[in-house]
C-alpha atoms as a PDB file:
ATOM      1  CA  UNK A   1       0.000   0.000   0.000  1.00  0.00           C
ATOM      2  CA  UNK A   2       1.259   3.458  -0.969  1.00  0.00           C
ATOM      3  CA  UNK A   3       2.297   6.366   1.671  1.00  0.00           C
ATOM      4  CA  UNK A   4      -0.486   8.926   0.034  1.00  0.00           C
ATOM      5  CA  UNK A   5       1.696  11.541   2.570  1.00  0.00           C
ATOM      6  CA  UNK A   6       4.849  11.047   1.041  1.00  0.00           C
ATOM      7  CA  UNK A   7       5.219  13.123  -2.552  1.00  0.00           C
ATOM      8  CA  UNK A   8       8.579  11.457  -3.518  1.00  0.00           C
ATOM      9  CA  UNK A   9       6.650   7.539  -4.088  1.00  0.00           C
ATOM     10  CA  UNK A  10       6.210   6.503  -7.480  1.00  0.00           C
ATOM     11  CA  UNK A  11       2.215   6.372  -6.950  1.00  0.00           C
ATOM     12  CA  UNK A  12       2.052   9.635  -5.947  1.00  0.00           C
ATOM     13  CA  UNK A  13       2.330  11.887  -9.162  1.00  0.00           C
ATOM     14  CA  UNK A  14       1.370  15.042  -9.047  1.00  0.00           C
ATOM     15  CA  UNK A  15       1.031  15.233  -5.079  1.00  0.00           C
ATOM     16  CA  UNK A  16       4.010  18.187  -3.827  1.00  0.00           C
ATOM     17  CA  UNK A  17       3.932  19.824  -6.965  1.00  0.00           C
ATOM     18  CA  UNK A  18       2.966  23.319  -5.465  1.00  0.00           C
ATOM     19  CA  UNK A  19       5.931  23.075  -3.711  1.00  0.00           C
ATOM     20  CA  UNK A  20       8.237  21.946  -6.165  1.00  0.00           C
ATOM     21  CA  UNK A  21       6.711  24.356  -8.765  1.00  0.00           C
ATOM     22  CA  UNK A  22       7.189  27.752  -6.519  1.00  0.00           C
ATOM     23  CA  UNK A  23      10.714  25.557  -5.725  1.00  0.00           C
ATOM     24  CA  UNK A  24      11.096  26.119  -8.837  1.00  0.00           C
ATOM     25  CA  UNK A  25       9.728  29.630  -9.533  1.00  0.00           C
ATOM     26  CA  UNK A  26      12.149  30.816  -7.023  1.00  0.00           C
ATOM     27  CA  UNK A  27      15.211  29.365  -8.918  1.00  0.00           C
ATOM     28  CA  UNK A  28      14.201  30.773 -12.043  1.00  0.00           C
ATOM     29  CA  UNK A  29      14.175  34.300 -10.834  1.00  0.00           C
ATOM     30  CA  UNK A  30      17.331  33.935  -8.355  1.00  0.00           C
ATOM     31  CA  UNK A  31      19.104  32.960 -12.405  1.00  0.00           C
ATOM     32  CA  UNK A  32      17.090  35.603 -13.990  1.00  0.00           C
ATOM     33  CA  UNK A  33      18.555  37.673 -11.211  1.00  0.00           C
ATOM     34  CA  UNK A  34      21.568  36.803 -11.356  1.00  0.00           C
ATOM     35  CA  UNK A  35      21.750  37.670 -14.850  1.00  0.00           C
ATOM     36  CA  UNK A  36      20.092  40.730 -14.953  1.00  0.00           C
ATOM     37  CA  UNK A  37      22.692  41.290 -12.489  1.00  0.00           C
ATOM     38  CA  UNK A  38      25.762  40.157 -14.931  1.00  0.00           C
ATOM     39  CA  UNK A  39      24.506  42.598 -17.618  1.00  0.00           C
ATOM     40  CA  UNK A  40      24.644  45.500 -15.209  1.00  0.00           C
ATOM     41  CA  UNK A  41      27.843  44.706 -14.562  1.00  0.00           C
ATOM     42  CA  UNK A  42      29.101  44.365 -18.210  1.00  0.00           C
ATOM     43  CA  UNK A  43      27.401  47.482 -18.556  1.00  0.00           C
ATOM     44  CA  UNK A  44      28.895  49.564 -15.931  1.00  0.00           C
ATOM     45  CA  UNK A  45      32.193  47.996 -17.155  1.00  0.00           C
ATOM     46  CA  UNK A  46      32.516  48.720 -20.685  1.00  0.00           C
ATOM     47  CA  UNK A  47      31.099  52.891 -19.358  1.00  0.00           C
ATOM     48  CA  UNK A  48      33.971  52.887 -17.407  1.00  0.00           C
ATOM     49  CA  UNK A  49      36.791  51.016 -19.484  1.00  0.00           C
ATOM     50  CA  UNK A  50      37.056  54.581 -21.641  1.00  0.00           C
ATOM     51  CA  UNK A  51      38.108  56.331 -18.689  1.00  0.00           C
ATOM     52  CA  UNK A  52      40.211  53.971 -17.006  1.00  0.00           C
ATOM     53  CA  UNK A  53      44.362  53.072 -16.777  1.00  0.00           C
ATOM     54  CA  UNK A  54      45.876  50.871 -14.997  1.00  0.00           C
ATOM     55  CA  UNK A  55      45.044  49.501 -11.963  1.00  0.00           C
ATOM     56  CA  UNK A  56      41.544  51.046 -11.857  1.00  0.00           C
ATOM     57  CA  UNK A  57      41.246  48.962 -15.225  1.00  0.00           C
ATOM     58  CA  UNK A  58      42.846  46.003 -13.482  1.00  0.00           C
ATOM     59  CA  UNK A  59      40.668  46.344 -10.837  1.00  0.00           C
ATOM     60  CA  UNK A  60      37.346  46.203 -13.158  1.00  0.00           C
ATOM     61  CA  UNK A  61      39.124  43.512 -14.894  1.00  0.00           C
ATOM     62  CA  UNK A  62      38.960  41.367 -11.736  1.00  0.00           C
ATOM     63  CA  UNK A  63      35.766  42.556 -11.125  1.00  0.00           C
ATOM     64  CA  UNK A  64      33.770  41.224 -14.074  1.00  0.00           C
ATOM     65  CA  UNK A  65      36.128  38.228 -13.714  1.00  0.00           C
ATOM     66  CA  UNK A  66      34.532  37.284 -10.544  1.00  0.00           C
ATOM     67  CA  UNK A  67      31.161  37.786 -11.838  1.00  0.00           C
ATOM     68  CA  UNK A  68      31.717  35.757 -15.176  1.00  0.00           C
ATOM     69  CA  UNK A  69      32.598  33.443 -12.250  1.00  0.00           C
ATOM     70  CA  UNK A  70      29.339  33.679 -10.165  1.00  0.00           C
ATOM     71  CA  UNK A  71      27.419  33.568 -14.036  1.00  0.00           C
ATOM     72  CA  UNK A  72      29.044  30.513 -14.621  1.00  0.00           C
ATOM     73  CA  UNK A  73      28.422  29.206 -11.475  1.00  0.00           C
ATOM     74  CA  UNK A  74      24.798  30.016 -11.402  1.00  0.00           C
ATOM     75  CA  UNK A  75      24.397  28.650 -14.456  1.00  0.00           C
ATOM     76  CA  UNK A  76      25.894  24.850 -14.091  1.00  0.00           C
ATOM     77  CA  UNK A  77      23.541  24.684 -10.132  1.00  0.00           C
ATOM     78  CA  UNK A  78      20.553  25.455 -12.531  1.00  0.00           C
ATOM     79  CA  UNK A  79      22.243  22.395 -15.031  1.00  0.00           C
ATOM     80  CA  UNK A  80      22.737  20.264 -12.515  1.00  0.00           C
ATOM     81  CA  UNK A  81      18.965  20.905 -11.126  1.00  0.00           C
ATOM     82  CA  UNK A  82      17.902  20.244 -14.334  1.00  0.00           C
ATOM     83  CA  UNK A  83      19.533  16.719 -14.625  1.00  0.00           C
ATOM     84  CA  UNK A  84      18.304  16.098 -11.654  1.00  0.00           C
ATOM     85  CA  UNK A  85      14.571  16.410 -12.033  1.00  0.00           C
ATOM     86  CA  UNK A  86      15.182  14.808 -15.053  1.00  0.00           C
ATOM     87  CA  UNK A  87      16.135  11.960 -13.875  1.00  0.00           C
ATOM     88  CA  UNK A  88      13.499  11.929 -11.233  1.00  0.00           C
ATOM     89  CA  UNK A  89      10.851  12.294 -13.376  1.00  0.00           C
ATOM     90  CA  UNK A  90      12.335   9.377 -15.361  1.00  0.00           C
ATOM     91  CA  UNK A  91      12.359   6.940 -12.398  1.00  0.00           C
ATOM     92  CA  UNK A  92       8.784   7.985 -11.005  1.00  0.00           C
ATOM     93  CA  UNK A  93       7.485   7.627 -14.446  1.00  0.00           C
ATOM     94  CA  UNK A  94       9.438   4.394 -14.820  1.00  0.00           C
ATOM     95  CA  UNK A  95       7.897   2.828 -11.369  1.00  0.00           C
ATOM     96  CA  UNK A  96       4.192   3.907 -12.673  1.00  0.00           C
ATOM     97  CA  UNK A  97       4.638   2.277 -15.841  1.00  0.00           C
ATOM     98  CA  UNK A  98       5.220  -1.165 -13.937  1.00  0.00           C
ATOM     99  CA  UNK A  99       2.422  -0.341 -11.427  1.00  0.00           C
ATOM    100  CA  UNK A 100      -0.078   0.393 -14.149  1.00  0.00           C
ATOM    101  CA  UNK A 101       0.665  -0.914 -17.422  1.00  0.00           C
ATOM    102  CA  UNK A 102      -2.309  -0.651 -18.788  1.00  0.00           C
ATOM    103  CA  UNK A 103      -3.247   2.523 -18.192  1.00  0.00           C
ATOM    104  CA  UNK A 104       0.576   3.665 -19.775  1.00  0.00           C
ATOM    105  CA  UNK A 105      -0.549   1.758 -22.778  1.00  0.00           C
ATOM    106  CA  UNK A 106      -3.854   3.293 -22.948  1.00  0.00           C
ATOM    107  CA  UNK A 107      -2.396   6.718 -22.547  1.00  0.00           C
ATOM    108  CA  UNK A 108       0.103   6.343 -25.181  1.00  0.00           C
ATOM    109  CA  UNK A 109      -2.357   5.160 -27.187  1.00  0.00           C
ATOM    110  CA  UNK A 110      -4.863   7.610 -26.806  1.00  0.00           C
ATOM    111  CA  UNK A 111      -1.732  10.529 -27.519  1.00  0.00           C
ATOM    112  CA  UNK A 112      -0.609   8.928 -30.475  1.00  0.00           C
ATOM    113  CA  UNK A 113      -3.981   8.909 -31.890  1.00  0.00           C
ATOM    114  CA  UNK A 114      -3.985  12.694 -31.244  1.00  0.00           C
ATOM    115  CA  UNK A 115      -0.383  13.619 -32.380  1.00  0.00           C
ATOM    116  CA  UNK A 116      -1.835  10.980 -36.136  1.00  0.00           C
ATOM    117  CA  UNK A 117      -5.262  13.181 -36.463  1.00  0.00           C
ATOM    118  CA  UNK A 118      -2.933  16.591 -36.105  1.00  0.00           C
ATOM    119  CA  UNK A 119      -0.518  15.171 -38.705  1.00  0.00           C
ATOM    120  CA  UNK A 120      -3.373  14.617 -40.884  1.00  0.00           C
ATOM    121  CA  UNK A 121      -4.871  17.524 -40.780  1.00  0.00           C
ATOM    122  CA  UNK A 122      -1.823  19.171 -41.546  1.00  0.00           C
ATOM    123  CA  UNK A 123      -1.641  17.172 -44.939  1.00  0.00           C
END
């Protein structure tokens, strides 16, 4: 018998996703963020590389290194968060498909019919 309070068993699709939607809500604005963020930075860099010598421009040189950095950072978390939903999704899908065959077949039926009648109507 299935846990109906525990999101993360195969059974269970769909219960926890308002949590890990806004989960994921968050982490697309903390990258949006952090790129707006970047830009403004790039920005304010290439306004002041006209003006500067030296070790000001060293200085903004190390600056914008460090935020290419934090960019780059940023951006392989959201990768790796990615990957792992992916896979996630994969192995709850994977444990439903044994636990209901029948209805997997029916629903890939049923979406393959729709996918053939938008094909034709194309033609």
């Amino acid at each position: 018998m299935q846990n109906p309070t525990n999101p993360n068993e195969p059974g269970n699709i769909g219960q926890g996703s308002n949590s890990s939607k806004s989960n994921h809500a968050g982490q697309q604005s903390s990258v949006s963020r952090e790129f707006h963020n970047f830009l403004a930075d790039i920005e304010d860099l290439i306004k002041e590389t006209t003006s500067l010598t030296g070790e000001d421009l060293a200085r903004a040189r190390a600056k914008i290194n460090a935020r290419i950095a934090s960019a780059k950072a940023s951006a392989e978390d959201m990768g790796e968060t990615v990957v792992q939903r992916a896979r996630q999704t994969a192995t709850v899908t994977n444990a439903y498909v044994h636990e209901q065959p029948w209805k997997a077949v029916g629903a890939s039926a049923a979406i393959a019919f729709l996918f053939g009648l938008v094909i034709a109507r194309r033609n």
